[in-house]
N, C-alpha and C. Protein backbone atom coordinates (compact mmCIF):
# COMPACT_ATOMS: atom_id res chain seq x y z
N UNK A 1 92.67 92.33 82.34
CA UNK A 1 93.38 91.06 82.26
C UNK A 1 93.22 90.49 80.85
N UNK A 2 94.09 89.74 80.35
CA UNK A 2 94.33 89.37 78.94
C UNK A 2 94.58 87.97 78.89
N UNK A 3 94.47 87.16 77.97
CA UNK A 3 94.68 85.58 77.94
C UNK A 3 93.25 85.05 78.82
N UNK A 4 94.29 84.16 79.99
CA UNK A 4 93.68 83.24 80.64
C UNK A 4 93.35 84.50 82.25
N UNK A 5 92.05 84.37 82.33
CA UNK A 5 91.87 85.72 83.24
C UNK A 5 91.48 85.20 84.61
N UNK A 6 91.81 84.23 84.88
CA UNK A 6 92.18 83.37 86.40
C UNK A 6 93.01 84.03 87.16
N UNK A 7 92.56 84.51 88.21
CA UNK A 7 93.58 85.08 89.18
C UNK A 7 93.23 84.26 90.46
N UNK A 8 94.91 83.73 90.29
CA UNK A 8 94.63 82.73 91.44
C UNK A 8 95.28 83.67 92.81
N UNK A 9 94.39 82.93 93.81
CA UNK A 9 94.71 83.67 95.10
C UNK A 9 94.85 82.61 96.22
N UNK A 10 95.63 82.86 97.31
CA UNK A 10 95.53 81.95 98.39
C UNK A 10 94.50 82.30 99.14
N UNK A 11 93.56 81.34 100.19
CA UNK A 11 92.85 81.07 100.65
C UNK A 11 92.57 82.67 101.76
N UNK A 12 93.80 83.52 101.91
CA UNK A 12 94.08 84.12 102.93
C UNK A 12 93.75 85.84 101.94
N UNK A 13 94.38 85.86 101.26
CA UNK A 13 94.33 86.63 100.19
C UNK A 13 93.02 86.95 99.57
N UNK A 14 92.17 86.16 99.03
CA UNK A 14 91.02 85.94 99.04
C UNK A 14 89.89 86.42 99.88
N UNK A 15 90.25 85.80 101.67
CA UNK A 15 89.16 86.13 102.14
C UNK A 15 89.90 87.66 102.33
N UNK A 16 91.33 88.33 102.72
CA UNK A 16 91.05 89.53 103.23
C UNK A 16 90.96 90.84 102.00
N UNK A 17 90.42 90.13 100.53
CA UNK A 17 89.77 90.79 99.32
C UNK A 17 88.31 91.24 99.85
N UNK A 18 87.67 90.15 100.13
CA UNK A 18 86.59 89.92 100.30
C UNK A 18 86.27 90.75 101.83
N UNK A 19 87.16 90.84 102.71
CA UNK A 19 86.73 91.53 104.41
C UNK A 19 86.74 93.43 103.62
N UNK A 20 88.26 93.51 102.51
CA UNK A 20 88.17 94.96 101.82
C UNK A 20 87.04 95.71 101.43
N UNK A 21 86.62 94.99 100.76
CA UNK A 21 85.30 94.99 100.17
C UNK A 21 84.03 95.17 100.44
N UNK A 22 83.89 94.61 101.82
CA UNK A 22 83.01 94.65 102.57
C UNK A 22 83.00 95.85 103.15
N UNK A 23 83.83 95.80 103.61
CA UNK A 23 84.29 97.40 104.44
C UNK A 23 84.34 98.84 103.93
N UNK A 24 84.70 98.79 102.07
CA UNK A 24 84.62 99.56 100.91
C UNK A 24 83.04 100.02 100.66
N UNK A 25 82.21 98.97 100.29
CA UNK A 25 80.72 99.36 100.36
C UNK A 25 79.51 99.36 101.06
N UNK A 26 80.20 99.31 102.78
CA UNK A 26 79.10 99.71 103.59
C UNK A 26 80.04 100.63 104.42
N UNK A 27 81.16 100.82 105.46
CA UNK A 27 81.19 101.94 106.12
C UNK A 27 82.08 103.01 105.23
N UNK A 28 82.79 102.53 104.18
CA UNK A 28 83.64 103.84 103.45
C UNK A 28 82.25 104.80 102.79
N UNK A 29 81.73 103.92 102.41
CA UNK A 29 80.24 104.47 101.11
C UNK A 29 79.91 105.24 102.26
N UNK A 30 79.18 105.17 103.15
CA UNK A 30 78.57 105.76 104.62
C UNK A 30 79.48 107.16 104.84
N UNK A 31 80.45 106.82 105.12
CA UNK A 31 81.51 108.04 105.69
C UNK A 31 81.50 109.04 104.02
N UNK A 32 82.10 108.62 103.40
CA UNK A 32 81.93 109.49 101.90
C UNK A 32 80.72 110.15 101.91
N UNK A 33 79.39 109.31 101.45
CA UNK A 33 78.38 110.22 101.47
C UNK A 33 77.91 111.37 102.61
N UNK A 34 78.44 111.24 103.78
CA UNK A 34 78.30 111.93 104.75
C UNK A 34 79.24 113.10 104.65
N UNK A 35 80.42 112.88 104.53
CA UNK A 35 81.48 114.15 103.62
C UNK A 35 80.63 114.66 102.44
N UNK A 36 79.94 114.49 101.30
CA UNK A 36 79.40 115.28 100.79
C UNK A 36 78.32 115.94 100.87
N UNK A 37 77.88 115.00 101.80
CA UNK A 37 76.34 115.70 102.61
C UNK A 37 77.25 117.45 103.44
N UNK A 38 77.73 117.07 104.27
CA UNK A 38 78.34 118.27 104.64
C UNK A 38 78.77 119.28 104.10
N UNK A 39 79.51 118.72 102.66
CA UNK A 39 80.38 119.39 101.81
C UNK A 39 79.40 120.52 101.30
N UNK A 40 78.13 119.64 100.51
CA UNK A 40 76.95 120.44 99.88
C UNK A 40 76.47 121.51 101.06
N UNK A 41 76.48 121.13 102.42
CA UNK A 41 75.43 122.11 103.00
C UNK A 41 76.64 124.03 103.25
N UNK A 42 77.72 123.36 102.97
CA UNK A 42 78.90 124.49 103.14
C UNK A 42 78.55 125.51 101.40
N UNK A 43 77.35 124.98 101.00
CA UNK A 43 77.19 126.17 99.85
C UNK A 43 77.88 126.41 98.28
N UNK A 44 78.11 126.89 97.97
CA UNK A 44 78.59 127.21 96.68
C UNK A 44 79.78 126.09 96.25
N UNK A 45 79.07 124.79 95.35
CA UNK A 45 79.78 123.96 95.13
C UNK A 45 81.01 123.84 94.04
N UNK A 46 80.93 125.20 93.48
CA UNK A 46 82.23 125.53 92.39
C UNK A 46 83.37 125.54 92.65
N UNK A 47 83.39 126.50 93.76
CA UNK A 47 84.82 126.97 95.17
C UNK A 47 84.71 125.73 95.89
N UNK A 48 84.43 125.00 96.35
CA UNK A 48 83.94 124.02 97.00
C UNK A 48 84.89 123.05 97.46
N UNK A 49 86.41 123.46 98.06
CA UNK A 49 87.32 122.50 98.00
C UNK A 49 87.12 120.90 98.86
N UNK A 50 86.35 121.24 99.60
CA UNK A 50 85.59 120.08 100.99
C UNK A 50 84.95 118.84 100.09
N UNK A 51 83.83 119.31 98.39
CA UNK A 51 83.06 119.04 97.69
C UNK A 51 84.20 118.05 96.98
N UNK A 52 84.91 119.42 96.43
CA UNK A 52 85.95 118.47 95.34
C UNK A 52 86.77 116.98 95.79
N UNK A 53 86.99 117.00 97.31
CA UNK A 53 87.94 116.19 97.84
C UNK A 53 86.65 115.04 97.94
N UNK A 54 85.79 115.38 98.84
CA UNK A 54 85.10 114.13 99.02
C UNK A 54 84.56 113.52 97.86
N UNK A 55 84.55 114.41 96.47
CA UNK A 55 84.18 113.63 95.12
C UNK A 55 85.25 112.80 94.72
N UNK A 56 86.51 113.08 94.70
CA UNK A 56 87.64 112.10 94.38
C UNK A 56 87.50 111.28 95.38
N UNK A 57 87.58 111.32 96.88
CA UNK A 57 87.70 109.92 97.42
C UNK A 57 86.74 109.54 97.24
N UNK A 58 85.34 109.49 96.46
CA UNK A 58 84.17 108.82 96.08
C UNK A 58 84.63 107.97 94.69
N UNK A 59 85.49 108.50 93.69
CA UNK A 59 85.81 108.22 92.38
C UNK A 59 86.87 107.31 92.68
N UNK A 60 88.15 107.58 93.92
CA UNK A 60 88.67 106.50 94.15
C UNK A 60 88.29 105.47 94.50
N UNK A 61 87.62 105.18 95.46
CA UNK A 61 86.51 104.38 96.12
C UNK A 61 85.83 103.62 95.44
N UNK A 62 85.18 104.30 94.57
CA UNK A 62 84.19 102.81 94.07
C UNK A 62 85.30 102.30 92.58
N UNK A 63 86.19 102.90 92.42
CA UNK A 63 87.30 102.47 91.45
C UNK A 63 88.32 101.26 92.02
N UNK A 64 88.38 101.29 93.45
CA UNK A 64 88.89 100.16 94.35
C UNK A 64 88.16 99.20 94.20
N UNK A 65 86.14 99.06 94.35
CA UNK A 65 85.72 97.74 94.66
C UNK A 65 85.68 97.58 93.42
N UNK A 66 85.57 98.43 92.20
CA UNK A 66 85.22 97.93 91.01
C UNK A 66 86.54 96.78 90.88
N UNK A 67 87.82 96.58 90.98
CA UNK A 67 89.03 96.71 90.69
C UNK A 67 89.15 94.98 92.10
N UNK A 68 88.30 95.26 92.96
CA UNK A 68 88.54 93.82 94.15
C UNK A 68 86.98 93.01 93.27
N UNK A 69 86.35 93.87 92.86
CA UNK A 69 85.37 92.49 92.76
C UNK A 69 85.42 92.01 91.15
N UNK A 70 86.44 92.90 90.21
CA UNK A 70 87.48 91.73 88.93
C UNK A 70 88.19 90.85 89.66
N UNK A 71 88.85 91.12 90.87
CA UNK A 71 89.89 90.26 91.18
C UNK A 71 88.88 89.09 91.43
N UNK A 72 87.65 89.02 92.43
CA UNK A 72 86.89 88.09 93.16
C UNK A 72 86.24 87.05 91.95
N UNK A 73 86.31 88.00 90.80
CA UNK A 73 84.89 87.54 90.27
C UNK A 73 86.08 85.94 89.15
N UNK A 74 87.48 86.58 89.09
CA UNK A 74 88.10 85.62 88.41
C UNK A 74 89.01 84.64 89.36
N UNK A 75 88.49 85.16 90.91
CA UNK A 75 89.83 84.49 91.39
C UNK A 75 89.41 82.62 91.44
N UNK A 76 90.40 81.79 91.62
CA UNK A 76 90.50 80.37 91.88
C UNK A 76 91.68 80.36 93.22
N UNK A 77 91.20 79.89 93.99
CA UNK A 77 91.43 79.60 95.32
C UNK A 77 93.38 78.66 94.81
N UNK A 78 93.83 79.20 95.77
CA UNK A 78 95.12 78.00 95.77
C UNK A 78 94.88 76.73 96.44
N UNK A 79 94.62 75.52 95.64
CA UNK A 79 94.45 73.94 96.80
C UNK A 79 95.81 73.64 96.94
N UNK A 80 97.16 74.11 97.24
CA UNK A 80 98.40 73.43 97.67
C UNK A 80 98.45 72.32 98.05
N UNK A 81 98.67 71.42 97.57
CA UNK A 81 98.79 69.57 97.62
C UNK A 81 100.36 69.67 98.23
N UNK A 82 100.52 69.24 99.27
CA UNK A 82 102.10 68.89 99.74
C UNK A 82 102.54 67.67 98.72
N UNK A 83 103.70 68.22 98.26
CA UNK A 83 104.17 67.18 97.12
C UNK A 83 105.54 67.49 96.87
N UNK A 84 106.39 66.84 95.92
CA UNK A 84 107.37 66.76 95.54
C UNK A 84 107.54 67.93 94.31
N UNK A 85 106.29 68.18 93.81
CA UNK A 85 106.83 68.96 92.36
C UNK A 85 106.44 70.41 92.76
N UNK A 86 106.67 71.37 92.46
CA UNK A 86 106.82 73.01 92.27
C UNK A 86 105.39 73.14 91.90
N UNK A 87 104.62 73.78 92.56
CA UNK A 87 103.16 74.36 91.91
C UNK A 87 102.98 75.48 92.71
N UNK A 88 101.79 75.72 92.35
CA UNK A 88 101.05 77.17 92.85
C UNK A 88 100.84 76.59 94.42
N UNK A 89 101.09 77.34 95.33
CA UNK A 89 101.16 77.35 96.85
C UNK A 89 102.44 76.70 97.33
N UNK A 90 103.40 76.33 96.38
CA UNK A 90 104.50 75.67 97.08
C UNK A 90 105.37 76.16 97.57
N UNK A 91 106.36 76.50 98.59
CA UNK A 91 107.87 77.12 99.33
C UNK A 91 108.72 76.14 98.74
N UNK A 92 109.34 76.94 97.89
CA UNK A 92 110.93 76.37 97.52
C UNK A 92 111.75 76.86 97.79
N UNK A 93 112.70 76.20 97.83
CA UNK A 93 114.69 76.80 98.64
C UNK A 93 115.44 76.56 97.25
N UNK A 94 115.82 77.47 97.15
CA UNK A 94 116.66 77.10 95.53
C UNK A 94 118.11 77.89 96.06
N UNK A 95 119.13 77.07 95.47
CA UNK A 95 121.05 77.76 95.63
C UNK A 95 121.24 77.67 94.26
N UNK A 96 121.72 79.16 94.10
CA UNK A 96 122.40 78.83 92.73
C UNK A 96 123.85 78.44 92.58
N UNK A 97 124.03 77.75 91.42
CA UNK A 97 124.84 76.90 91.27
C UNK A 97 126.16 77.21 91.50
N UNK A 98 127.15 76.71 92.43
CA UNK A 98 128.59 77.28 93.08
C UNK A 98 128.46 78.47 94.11
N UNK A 99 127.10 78.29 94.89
CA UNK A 99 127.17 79.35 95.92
C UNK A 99 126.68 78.36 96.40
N UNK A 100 126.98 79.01 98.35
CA UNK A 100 126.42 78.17 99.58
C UNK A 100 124.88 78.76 100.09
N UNK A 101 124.68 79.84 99.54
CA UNK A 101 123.40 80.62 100.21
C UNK A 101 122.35 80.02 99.36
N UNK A 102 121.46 79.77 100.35
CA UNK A 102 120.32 79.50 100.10
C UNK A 102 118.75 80.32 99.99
N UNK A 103 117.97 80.57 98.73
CA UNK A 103 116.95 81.82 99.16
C UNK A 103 115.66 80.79 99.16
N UNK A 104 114.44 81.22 99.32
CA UNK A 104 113.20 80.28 99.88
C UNK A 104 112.41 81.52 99.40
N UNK A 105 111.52 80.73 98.85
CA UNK A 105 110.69 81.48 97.35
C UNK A 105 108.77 80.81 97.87
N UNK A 106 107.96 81.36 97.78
CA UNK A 106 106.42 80.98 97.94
C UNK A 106 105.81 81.02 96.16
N UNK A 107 105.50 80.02 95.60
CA UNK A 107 105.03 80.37 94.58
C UNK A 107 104.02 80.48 94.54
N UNK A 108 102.94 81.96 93.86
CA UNK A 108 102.03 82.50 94.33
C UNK A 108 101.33 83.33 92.71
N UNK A 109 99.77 83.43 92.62
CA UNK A 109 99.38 83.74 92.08
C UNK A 109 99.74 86.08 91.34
N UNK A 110 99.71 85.74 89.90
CA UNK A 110 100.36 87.30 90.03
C UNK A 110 99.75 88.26 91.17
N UNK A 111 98.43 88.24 91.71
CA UNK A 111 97.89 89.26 92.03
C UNK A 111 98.35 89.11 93.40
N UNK A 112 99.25 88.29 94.27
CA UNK A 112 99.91 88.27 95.25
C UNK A 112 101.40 88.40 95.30
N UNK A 113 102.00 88.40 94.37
CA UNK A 113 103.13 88.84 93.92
C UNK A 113 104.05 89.65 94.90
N UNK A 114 104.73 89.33 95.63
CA UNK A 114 105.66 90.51 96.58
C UNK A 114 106.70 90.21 96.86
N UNK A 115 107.82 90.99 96.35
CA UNK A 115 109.36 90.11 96.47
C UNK A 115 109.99 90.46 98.34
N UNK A 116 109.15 91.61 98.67
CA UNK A 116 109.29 91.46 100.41
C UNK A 116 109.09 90.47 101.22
N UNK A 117 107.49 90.07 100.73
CA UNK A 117 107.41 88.67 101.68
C UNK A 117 107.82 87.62 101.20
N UNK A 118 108.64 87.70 99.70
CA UNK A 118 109.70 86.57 99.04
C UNK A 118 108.51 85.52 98.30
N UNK A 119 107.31 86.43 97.94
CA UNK A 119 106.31 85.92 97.51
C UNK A 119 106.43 86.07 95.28
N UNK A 120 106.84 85.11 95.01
CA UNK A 120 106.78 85.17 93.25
C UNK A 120 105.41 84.47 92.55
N UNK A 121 105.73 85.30 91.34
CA UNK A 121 104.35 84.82 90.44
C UNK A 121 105.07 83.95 89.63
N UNK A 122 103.98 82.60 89.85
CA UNK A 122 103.96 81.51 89.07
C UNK A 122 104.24 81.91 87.15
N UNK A 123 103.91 82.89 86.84
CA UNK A 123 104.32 83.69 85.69
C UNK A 123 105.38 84.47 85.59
N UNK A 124 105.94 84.74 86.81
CA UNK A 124 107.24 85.43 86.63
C UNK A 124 108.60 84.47 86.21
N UNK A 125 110.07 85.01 85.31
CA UNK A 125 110.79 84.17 84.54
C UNK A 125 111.29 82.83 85.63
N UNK A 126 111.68 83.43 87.43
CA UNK A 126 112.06 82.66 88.15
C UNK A 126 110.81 81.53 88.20
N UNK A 127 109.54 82.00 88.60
CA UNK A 127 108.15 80.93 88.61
C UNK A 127 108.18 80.13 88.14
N UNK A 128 107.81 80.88 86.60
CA UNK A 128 107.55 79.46 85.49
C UNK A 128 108.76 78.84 85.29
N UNK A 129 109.86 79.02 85.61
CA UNK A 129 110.90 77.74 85.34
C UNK A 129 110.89 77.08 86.70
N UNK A 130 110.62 77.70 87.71
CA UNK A 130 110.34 76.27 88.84
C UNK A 130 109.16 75.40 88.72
N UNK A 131 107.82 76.08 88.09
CA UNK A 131 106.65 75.12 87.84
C UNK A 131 107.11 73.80 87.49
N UNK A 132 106.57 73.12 88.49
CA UNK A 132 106.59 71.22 87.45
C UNK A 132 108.20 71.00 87.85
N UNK A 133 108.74 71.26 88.57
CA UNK A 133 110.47 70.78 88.88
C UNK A 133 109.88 69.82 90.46
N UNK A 134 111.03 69.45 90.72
CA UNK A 134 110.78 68.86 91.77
C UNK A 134 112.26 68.97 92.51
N UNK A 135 112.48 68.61 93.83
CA UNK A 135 113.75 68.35 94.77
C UNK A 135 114.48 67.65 93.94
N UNK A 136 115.45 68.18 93.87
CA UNK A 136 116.99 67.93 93.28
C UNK A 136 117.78 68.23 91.97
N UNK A 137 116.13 68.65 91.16
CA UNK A 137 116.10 69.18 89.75
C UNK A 137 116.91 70.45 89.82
N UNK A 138 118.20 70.55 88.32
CA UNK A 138 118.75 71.95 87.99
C UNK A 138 117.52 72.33 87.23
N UNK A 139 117.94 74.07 87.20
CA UNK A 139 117.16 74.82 86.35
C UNK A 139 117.81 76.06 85.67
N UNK A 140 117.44 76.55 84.98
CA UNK A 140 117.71 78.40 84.38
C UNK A 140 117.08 78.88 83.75
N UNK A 141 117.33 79.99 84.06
CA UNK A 141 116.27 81.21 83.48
C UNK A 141 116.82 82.31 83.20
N UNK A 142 116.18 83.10 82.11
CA UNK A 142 117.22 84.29 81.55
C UNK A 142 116.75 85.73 82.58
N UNK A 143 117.90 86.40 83.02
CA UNK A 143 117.90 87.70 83.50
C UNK A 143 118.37 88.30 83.23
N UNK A 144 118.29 90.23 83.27
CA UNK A 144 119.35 91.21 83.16
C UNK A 144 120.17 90.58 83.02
N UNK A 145 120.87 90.00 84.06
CA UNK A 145 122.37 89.34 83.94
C UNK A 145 122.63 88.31 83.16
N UNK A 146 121.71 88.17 82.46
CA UNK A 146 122.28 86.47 81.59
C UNK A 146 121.65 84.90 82.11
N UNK A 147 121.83 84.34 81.61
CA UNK A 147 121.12 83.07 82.16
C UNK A 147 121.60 82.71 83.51
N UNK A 148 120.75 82.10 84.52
CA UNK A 148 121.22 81.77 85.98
C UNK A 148 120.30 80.36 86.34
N UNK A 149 121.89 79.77 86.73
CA UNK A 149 121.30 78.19 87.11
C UNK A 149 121.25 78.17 88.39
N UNK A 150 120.43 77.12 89.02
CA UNK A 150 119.69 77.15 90.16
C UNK A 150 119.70 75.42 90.34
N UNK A 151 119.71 74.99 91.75
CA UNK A 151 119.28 73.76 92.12
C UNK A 151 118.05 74.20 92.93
N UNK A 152 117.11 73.31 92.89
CA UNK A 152 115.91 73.12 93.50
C UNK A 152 116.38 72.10 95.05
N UNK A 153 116.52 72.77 96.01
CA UNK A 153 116.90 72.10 97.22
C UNK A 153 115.96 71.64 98.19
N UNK A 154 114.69 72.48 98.23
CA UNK A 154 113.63 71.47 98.49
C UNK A 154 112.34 72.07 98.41
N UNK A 155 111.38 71.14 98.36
CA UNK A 155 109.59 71.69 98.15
C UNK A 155 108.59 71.65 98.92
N UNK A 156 108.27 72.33 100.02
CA UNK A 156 107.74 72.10 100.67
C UNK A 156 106.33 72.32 100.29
């Protein structure tokens, strides 16, 4: 991480980092070492394809918690204040301008980021131009396609 190394997370996000994690260095560690316990007693560890596998999912493995406990060690919790203006934890409905459809956006820290669950980063071009807007405010932001205006229709 580079700059400002805050990774903000929601409350939910957070704890099921933290349930990963848990689960990463007491029963994955357990099951792994027990695959190489086996692996070793199968003999000649050169040929050793049983050896080789359970060493990568060991190298993946502790490369995961290394990788959840950067996330833990910088994260800041989302406090979502119900309010009028666009922040981190807020659902916005935004129409762009001369259409009837309406899309509904979660603004959300990068490391939760998912355009499936319609989840955006407060750093992404759509994000940071909703940050700090409020209900009824126009906006735009540049895309592939060129600049695109937007009404802010509401903030929950």
């Amino acid at each position: 991480m580079t700059g400002d190394d805050t990774n903000y997370l929601s409350k939910e996000k957070f704890e099921e980092l933290t349930k990963e994690l848990e689960h990463l260095k007491t029963v994955r560690r357990r099951e792994i070492a027990e695959q190489l316990e086996y692996a070793r007693s199968l003999g000649d560890l050169s040929e050793n394809a049983e050896y080789e596998e359970a060493r990568n999912l060991q190298a993946a493995t502790e490369d995961r918690i290394r990788i959840i406990e950067e996330q833990i060690s910088h994260a800041r919790i989302i406090e979502h204040t119900k309010g009028s203006t666009v922040s981190l934890g807020s659902v916005v409905v935004i129409q762009k301008q001369g259409e009837k459809e309406e899309f509904e956006y979660t603004i959300v820290g990068s490391a939760e980021a998912n355009m499936q669950e319609r989840k955006i980063s407060h750093l992404s071009p759509l994000g940071s131009a909703l940050m700090g807007k409020k209900k009824g405010e126009t906006f735009s932001f540049e895309t592939p396609k060129g600049l695109q205006k937007y009404k802010i229709v509401n903030v929950k």
